[in-house]
C-alpha atoms as a PDB file:
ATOM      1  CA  UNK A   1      -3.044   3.030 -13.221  1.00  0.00           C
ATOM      2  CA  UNK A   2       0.109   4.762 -11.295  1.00  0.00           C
ATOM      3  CA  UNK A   3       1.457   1.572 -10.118  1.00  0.00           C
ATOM      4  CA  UNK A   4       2.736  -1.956 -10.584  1.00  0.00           C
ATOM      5  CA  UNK A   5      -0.584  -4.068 -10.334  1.00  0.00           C
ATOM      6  CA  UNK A   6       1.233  -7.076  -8.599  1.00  0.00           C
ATOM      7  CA  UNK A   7       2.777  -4.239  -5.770  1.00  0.00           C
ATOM      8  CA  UNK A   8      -0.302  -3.070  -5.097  1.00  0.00           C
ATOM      9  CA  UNK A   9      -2.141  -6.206  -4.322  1.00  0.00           C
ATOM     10  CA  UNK A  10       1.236  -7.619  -2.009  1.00  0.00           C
ATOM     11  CA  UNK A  11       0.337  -4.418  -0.201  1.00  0.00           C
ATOM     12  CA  UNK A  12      -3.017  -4.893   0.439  1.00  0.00           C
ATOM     13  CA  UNK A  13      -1.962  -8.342   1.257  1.00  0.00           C
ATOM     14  CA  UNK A  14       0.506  -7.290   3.688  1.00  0.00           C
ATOM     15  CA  UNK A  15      -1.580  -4.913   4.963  1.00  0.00           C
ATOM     16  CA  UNK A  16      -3.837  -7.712   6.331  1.00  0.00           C
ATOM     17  CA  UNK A  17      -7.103  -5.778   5.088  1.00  0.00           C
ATOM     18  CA  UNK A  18      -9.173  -8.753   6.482  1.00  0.00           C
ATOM     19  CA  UNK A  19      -8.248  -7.551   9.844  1.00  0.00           C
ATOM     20  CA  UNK A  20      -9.562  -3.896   9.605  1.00  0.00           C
ATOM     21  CA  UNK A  21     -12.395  -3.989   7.089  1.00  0.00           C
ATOM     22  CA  UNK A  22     -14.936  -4.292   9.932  1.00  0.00           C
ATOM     23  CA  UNK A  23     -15.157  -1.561  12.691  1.00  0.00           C
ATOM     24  CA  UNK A  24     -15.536  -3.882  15.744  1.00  0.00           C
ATOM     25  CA  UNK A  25     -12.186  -6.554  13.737  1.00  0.00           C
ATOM     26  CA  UNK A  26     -10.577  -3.095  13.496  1.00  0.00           C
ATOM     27  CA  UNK A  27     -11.333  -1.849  16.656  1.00  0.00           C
ATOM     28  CA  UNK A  28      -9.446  -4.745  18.709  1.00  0.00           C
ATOM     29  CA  UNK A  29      -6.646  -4.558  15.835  1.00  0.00           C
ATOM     30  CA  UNK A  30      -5.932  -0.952  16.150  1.00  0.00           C
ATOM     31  CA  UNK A  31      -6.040  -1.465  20.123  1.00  0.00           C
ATOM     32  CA  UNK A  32      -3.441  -4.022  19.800  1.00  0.00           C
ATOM     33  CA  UNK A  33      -1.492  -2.186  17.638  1.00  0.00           C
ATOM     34  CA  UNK A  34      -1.461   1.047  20.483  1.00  0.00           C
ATOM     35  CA  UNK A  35      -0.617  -1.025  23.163  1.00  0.00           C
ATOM     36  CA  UNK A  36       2.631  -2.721  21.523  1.00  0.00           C
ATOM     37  CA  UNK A  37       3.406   0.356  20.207  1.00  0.00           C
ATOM     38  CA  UNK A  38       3.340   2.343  23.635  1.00  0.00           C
ATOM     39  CA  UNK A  39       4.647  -0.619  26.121  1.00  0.00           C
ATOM     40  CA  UNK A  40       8.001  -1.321  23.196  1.00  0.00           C
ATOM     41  CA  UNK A  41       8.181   2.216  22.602  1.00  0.00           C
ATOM     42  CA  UNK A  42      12.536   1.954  23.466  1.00  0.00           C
ATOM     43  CA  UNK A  43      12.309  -0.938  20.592  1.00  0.00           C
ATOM     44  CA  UNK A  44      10.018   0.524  18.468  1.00  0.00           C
ATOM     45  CA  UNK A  45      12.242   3.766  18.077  1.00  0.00           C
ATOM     46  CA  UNK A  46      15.588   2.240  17.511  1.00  0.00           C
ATOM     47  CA  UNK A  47      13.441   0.757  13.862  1.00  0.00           C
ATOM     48  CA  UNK A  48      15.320  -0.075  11.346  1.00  0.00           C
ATOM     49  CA  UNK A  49      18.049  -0.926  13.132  1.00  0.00           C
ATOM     50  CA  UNK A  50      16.442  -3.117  15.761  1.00  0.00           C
ATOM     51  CA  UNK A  51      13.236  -5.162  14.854  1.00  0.00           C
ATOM     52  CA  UNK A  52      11.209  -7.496  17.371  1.00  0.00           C
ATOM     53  CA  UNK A  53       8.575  -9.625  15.838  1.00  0.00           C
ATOM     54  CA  UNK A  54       5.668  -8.225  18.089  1.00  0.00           C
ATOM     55  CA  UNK A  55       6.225  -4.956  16.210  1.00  0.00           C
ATOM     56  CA  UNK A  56       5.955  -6.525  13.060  1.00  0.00           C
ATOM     57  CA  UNK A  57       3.043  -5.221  11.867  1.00  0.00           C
ATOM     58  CA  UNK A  58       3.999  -1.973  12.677  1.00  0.00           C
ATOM     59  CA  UNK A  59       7.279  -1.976  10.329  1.00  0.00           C
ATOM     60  CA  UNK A  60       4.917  -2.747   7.475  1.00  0.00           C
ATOM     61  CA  UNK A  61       2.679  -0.061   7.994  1.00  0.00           C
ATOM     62  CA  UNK A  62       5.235   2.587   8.371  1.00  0.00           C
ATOM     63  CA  UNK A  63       7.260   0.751   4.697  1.00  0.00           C
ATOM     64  CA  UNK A  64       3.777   1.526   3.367  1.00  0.00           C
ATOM     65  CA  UNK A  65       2.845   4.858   4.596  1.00  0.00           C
ATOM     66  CA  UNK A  66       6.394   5.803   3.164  1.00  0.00           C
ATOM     67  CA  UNK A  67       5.398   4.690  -0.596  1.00  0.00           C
ATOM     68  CA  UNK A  68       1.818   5.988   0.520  1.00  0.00           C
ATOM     69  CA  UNK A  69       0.477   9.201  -1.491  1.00  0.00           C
ATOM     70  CA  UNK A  70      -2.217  10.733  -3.650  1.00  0.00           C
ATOM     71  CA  UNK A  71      -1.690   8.778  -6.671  1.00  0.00           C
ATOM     72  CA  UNK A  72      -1.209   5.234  -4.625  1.00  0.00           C
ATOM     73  CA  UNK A  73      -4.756   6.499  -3.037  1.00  0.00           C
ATOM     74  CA  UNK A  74      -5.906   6.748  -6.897  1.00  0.00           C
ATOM     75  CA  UNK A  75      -5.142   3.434  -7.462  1.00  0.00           C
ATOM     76  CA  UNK A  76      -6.715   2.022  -4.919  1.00  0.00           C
ATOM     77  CA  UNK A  77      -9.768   3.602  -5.160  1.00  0.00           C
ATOM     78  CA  UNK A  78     -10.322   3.311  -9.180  1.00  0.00           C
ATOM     79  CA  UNK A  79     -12.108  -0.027  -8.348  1.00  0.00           C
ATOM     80  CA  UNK A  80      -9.457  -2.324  -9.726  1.00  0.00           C
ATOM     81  CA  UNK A  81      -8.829  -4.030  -6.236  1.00  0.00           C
ATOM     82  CA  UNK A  82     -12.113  -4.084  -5.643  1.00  0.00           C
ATOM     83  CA  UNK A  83     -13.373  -3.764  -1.944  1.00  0.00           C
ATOM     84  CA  UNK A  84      -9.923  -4.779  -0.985  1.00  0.00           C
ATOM     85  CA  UNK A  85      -8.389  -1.722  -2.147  1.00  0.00           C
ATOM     86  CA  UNK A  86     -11.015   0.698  -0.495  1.00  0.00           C
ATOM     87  CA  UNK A  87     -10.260  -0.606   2.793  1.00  0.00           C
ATOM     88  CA  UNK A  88      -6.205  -0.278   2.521  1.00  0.00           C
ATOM     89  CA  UNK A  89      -7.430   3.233   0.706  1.00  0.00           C
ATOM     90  CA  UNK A  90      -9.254   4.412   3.622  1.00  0.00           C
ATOM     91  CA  UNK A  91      -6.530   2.585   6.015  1.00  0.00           C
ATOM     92  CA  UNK A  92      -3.824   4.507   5.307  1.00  0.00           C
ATOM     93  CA  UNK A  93      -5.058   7.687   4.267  1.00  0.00           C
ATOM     94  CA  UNK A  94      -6.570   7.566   7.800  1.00  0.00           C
ATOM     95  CA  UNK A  95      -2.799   6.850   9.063  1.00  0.00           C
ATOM     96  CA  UNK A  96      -1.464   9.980   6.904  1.00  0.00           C
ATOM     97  CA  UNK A  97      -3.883  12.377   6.219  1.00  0.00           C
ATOM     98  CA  UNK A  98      -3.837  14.917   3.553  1.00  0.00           C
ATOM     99  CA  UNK A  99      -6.623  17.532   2.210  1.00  0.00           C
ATOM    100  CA  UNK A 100      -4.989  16.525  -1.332  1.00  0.00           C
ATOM    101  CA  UNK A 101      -6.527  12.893  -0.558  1.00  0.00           C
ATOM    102  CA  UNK A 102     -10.140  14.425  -0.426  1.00  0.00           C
ATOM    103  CA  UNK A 103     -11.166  14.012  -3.743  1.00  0.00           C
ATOM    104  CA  UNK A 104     -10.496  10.717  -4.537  1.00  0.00           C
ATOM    105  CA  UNK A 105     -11.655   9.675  -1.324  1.00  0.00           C
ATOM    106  CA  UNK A 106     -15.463  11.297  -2.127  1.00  0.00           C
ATOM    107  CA  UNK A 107     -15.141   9.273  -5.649  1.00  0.00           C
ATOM    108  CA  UNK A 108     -15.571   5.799  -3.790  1.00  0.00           C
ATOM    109  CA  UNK A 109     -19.193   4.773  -3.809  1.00  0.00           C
ATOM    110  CA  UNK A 110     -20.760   4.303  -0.954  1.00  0.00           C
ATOM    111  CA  UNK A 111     -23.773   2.032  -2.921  1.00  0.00           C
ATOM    112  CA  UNK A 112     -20.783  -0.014  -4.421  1.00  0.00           C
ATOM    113  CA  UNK A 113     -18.900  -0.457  -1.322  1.00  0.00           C
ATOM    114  CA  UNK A 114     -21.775  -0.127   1.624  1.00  0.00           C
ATOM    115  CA  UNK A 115     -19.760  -2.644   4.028  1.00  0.00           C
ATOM    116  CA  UNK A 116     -16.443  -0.516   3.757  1.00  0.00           C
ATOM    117  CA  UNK A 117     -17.361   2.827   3.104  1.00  0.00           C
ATOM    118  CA  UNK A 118     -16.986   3.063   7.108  1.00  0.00           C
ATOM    119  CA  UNK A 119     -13.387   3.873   6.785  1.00  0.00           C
ATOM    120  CA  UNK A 120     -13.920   6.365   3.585  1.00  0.00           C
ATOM    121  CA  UNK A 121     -16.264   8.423   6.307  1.00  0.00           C
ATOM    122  CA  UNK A 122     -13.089   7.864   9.002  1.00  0.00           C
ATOM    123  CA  UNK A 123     -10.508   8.887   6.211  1.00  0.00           C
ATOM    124  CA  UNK A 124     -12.294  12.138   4.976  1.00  0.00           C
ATOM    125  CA  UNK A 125     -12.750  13.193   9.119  1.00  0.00           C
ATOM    126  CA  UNK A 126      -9.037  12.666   9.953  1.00  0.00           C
ATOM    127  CA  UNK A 127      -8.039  14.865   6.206  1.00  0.00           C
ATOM    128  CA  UNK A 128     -10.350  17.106   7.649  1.00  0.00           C
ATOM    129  CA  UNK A 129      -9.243  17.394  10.825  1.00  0.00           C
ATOM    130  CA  UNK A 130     -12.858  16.308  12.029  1.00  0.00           C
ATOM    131  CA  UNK A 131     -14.260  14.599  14.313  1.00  0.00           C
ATOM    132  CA  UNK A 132     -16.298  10.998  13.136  1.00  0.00           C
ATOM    133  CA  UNK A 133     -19.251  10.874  15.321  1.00  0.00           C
ATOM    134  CA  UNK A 134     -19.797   7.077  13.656  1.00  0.00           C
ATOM    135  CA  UNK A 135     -16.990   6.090  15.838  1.00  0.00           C
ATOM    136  CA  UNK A 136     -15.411   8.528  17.901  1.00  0.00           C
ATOM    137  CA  UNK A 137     -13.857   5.420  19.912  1.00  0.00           C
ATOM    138  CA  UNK A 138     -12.511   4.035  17.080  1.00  0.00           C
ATOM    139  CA  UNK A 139     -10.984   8.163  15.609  1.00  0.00           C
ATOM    140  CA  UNK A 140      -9.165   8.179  18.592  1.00  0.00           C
ATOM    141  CA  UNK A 141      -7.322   4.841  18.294  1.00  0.00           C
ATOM    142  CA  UNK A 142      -6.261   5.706  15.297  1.00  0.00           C
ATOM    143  CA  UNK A 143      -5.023   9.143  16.140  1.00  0.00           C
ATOM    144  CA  UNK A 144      -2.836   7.465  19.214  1.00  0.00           C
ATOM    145  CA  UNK A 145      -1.542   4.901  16.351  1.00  0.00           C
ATOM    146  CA  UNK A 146      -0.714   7.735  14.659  1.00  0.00           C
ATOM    147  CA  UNK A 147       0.953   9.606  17.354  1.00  0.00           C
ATOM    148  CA  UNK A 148       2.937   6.508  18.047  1.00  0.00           C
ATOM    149  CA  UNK A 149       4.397   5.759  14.865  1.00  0.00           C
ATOM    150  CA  UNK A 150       5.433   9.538  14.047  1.00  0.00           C
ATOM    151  CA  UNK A 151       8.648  10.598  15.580  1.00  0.00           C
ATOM    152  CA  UNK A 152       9.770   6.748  13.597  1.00  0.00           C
ATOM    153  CA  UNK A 153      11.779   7.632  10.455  1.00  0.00           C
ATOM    154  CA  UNK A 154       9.681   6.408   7.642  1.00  0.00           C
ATOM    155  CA  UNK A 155      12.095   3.771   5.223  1.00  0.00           C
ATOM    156  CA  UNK A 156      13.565   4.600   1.742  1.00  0.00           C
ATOM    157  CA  UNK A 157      10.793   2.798  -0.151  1.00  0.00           C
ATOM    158  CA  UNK A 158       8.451   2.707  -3.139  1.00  0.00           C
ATOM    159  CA  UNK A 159       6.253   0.900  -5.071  1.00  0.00           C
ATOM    160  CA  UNK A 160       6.914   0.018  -8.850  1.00  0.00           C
ATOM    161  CA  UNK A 161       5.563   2.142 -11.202  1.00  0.00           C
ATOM    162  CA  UNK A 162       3.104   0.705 -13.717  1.00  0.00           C
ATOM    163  CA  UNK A 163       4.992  -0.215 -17.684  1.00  0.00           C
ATOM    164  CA  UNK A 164       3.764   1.154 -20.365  1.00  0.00           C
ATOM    165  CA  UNK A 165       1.781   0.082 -23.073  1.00  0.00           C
ATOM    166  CA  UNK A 166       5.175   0.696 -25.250  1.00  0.00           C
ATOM    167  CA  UNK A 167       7.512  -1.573 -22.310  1.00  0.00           C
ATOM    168  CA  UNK A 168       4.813  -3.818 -22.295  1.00  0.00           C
ATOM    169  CA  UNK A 169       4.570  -4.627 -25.856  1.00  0.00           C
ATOM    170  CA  UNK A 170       8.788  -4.240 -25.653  1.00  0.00           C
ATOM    171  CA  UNK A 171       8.773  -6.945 -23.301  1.00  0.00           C
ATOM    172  CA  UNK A 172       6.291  -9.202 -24.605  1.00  0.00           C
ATOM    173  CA  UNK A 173       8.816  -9.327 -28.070  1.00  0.00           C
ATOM    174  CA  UNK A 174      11.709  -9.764 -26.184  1.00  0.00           C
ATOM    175  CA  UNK A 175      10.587 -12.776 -24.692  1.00  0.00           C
ATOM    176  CA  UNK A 176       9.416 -14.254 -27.985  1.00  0.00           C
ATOM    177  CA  UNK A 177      12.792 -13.346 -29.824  1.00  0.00           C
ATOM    178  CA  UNK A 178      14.789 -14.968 -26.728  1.00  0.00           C
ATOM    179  CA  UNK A 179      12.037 -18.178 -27.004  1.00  0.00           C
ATOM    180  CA  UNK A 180      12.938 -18.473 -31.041  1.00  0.00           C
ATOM    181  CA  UNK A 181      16.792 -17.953 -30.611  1.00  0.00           C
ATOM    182  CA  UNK A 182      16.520 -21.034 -27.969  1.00  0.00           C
ATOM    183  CA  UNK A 183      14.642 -23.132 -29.791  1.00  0.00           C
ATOM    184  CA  UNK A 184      16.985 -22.926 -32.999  1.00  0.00           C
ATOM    185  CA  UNK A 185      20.653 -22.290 -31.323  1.00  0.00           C
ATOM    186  CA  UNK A 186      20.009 -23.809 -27.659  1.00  0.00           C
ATOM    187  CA  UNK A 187      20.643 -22.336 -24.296  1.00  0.00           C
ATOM    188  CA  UNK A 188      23.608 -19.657 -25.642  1.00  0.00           C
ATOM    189  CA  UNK A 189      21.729 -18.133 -28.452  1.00  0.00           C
ATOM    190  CA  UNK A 190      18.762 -17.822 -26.069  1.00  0.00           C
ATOM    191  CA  UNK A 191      20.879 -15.708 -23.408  1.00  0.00           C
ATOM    192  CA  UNK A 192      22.735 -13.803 -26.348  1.00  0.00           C
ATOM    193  CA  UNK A 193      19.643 -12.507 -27.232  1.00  0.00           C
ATOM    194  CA  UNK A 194      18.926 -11.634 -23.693  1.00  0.00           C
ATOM    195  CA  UNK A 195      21.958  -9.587 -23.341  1.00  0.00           C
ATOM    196  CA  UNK A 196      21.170  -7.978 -26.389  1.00  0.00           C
ATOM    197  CA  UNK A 197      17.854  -6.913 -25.092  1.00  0.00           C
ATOM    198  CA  UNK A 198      18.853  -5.508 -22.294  1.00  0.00           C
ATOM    199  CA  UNK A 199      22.217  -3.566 -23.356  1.00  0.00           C
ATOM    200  CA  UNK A 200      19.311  -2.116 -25.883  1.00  0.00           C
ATOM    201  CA  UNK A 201      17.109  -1.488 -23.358  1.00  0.00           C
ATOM    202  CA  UNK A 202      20.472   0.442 -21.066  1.00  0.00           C
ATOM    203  CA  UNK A 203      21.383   2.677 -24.031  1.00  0.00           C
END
């Protein structure tokens, strides 16, 4: 895994995958989402600056189409999150496509996922600059969404990048050393020894 497992799944969370993991849910979402976007355009353009709460939806999709990219898509789809992650997979690689997204987009199975493959089919049109007979309707709100949010400046954010197996076993004796040095010397030997971990960890 690329990323931070707990950054991931707030994203999907965020990303309120409930509403779009059905065409007809996603349909009247993605609608929505046009029509703010076109009737606040003024608002919408002075982001970050300015935010209205109608629009919120649309500040969190353009925070995560900044940290969005070929090895957040690998994440998503490696089965880890589970359906979950192959609808914010196909979501936003739908939002930003990319022929380098192509790959791991074809490595989601459609027997595993058969309720959400929908927007694997919709993600591998838009890389391909194709157009998804399944839906054509549906293509096209997403291409106005798309149109809409792209003169915005995307934000100066990223998601966490995964520890590894060296930080995580690092971390895991840090804690127990601090947990010993409070049990036997109280609350100041317990943050001495966190200070000393993480001057250590600085050098």
């Amino acid at each position: 895994m690329y990323f931070d497992h707990d950054d991931v799944n707030r994203m999907i969370s965020d990303l309120q995958y409930t509403r779009i993991m059905k065409p007809s849910g996603a349909k009247q979402h993605i609608h929505d989402l046009v029509s703010n976007a076109v009737g606040l355009q003024n608002i919408l353009a002075q982001y970050p600056k300015v935010r209205y709460e109608p629009l919120d939806y649309h500040y969190v999709l353009l925070k995560y189409m900044a940290a969005f990219n070929v090895n957040v898509l690998a994440d998503l789809c490696s089965g880890q999150y589970s359906w979950r992650g192959i609808v914010i997979a196909g979501w936003l690689a739908s939002l930003k496509p990319n022929t380098e997204y192509i790959d791991h987009l074809l490595s989601v199975s459609v027997t595993q996922y058969p309720d959400n493959y929908w927007l694997i089919h919709l993600a591998l049109a838009e890389a391909n600059q194709k157009c998804w007979a399944e839906n054509t309707e549906l293509q096209s709100l997403v291409t106005q969404l798309r149109g809409c949010l792209a003169p915005i400046s995307l934000p100066n954010f990223g998601l966490r990048y995964a520890s590894s197996a060296a930080s995580v076993d690092r971390m895991s004796r840090d804690k127990e050393a601090i947990k010993v040095a409070y049990r036997s010397g109280g609350l100041s030997a317990g943050l001495s020894v966190l200070e000393k971990n993480r001057l250590e960890a600085e050098s």
